[in-house]
C-alpha atoms as a PDB file:
ATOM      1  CA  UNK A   1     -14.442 -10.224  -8.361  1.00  0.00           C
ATOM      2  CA  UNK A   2     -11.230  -9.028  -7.519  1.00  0.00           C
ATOM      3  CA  UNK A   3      -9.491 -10.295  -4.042  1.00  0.00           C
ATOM      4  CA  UNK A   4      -6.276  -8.300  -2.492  1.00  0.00           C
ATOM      5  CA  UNK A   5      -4.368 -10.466  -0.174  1.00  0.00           C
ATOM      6  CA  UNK A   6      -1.668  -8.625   2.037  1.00  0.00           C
ATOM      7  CA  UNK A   7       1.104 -10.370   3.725  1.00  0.00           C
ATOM      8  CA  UNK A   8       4.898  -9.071   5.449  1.00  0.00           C
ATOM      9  CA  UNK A   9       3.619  -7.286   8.006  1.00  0.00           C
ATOM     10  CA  UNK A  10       4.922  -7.546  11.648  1.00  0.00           C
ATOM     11  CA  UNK A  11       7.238  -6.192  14.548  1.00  0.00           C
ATOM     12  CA  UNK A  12      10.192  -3.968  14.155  1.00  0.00           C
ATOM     13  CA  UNK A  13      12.154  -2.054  15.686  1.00  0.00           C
ATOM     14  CA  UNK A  14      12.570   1.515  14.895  1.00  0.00           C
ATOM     15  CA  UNK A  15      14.884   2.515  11.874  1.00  0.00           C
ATOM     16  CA  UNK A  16      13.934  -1.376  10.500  1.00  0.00           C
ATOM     17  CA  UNK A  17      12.809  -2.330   7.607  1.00  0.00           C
ATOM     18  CA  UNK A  18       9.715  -4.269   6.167  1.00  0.00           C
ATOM     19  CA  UNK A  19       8.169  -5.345   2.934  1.00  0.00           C
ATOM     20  CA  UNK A  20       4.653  -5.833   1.985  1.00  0.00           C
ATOM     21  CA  UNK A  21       3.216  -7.502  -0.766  1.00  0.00           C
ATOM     22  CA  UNK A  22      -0.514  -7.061  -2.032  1.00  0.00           C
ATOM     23  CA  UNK A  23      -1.125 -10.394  -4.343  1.00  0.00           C
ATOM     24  CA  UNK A  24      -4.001  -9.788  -6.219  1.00  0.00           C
ATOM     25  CA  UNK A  25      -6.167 -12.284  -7.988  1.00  0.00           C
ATOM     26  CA  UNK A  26      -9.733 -12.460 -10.646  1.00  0.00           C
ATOM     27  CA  UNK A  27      -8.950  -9.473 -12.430  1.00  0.00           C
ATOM     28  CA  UNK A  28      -7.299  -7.710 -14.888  1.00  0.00           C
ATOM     29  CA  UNK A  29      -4.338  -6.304 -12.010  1.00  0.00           C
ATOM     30  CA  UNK A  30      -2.885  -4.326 -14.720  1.00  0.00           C
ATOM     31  CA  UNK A  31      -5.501  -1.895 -15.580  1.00  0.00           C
ATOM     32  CA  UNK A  32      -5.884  -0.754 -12.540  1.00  0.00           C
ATOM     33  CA  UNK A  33      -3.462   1.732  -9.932  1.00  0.00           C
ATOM     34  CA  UNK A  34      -3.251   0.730  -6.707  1.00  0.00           C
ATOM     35  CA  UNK A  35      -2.792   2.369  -3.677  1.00  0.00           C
ATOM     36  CA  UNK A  36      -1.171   1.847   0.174  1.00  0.00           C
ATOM     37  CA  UNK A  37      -3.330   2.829   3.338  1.00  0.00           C
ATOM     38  CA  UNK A  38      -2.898   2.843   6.661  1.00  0.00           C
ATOM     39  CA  UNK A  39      -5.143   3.007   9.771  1.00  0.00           C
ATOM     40  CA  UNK A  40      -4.039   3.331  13.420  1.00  0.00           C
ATOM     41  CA  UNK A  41      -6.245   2.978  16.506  1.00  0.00           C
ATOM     42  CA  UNK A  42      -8.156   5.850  16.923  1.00  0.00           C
ATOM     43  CA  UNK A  43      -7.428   7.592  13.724  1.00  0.00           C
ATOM     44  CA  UNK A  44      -9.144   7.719  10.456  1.00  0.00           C
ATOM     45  CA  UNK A  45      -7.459   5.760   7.570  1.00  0.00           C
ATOM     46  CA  UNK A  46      -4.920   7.528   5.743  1.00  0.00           C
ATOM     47  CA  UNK A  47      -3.356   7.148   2.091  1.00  0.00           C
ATOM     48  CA  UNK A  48       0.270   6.125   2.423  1.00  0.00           C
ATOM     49  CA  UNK A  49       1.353   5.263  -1.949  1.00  0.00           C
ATOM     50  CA  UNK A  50      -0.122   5.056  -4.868  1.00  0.00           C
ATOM     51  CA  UNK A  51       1.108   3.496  -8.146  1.00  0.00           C
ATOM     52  CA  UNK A  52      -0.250   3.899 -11.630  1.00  0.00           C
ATOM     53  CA  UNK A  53      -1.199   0.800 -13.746  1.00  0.00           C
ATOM     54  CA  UNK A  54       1.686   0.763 -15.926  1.00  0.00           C
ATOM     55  CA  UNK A  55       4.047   1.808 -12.790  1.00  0.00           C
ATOM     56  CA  UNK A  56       4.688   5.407 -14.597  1.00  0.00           C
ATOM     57  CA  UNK A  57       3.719   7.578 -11.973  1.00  0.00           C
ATOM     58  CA  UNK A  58       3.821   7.235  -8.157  1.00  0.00           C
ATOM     59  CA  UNK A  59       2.869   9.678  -5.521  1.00  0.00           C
ATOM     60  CA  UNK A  60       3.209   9.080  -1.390  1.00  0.00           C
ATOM     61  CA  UNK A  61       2.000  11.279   1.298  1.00  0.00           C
ATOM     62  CA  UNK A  62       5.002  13.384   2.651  1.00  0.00           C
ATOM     63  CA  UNK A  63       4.945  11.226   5.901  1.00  0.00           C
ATOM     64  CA  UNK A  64       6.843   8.568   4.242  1.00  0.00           C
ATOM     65  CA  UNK A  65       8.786  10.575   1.365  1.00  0.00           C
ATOM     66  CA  UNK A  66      12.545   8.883   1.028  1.00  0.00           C
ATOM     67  CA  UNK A  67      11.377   6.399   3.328  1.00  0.00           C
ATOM     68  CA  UNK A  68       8.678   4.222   1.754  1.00  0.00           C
ATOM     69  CA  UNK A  69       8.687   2.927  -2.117  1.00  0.00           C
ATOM     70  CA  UNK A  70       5.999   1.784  -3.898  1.00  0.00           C
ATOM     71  CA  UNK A  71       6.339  -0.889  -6.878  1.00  0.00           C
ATOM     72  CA  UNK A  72       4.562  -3.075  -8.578  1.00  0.00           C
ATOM     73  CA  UNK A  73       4.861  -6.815 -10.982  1.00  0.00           C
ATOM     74  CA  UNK A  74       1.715  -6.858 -13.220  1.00  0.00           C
ATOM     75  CA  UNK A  75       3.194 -10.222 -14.510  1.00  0.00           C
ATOM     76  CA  UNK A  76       3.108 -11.344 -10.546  1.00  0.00           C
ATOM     77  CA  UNK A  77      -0.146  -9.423  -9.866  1.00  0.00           C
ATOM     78  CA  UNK A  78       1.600  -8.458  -6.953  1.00  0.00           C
ATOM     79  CA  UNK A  79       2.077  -4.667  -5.435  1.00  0.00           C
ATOM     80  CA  UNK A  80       4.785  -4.160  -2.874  1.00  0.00           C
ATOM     81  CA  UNK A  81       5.712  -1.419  -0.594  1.00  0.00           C
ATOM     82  CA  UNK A  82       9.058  -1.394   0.261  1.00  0.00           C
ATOM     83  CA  UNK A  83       9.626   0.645   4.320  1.00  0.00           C
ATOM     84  CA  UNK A  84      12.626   2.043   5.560  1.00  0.00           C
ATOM     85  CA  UNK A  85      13.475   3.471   8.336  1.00  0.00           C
ATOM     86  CA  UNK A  86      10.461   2.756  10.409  1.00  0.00           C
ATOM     87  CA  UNK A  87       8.850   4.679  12.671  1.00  0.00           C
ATOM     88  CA  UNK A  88       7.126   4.448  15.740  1.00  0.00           C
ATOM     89  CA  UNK A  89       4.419   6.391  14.267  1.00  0.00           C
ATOM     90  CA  UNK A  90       4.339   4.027  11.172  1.00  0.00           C
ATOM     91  CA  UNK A  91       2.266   1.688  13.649  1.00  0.00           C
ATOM     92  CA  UNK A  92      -0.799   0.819  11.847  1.00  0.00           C
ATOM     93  CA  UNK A  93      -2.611  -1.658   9.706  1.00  0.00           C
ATOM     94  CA  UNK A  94      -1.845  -1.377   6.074  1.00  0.00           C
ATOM     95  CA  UNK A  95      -3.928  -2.181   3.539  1.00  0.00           C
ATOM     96  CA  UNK A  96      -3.554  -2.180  -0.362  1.00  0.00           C
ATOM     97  CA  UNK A  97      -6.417  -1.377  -2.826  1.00  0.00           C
ATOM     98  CA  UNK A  98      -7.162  -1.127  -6.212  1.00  0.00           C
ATOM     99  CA  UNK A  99      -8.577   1.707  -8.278  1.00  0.00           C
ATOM    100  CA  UNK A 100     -10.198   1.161 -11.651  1.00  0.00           C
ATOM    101  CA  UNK A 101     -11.271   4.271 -12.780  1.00  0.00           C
ATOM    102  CA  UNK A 102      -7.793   5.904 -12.239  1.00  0.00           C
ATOM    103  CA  UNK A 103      -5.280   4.180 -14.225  1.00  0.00           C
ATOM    104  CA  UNK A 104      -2.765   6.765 -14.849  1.00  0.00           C
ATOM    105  CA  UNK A 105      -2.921   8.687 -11.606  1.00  0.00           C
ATOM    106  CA  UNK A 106      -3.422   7.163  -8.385  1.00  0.00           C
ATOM    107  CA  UNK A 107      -6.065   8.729  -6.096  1.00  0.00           C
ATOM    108  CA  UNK A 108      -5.293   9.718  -2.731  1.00  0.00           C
ATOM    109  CA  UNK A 109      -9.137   9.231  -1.503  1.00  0.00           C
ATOM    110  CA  UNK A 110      -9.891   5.869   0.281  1.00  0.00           C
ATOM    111  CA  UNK A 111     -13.686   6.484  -1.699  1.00  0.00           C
ATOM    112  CA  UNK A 112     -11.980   6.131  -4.982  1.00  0.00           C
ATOM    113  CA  UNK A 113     -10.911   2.816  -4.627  1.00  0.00           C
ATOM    114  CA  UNK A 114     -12.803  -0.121  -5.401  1.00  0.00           C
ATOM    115  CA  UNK A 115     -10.791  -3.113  -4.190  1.00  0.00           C
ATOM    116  CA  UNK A 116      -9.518  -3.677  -0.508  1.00  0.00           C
ATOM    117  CA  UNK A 117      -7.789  -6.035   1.085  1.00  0.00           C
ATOM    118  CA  UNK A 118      -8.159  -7.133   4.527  1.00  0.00           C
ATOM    119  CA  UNK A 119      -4.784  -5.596   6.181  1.00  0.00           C
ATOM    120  CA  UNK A 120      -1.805  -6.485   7.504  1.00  0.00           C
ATOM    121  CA  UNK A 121      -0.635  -5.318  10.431  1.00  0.00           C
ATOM    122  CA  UNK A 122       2.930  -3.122  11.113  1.00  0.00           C
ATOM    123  CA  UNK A 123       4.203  -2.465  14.721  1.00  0.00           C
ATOM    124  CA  UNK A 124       7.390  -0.390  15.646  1.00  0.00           C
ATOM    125  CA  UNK A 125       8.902  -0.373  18.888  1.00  0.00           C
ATOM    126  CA  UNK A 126      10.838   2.465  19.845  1.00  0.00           C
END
């Protein structure tokens, strides 16, 4: 069974920066893409990055375009997303998952995924 563990989440101030890692562990991390989401209260959960399994092709919702990069270390098992320029409206809890049906292509559909972690949480003051 595959396990996600997030961590580098916290409190920022606006136009700050944070990193988050997604270590993952009991699979094979490289066959699958992997994806960013993010929930805030109230709202339904929302795809932020995705990342193919051989880190070839990346996609992020336009919310976070030039802002937000997505990367991966199969030899770490680890997926990061890298955030600049935070926004107050970045608030939410991220969470990474992994896909293992689409390898080459990330999915942008929460349903698609098979793997989740449990979140971490990202706050930015204004």
């Amino acid at each position: 069974q595959v396990q996600l563990v997030e961590s580098g989440g916290g409190l920022v101030q606006a136009g700050g920066s944070l990193r988050l890692s997604c270590a993952a562990s009991g699979g094979t991390f490289s066959r699958y893409s992997m994806g960013w989401f993010r929930q805030a209260p109230g709202k339904e959960r929302e795809f932020v990055a995705g990342i193919s399994g051989g880190s070839t092709y990346t996609k992020y919702a336009d919310f976070v375009k030039g802002r937000f990069r997505i990367a991966r270390d199969n030899a770490k098992n680890t997926v990061y997303l890298l955030m600049n320029s935070l926004k107050p409206e970045d608030t939410a809890v991220y969470s990474c998952a992994g896909d293992r049906t689409h390898y080459s292509i990330p999915s942008t559909t929460p349903g698609e995924y098979d793997y989740w972690g449990q979140g971490t949480q990202v706050t930015v003051s204004s």
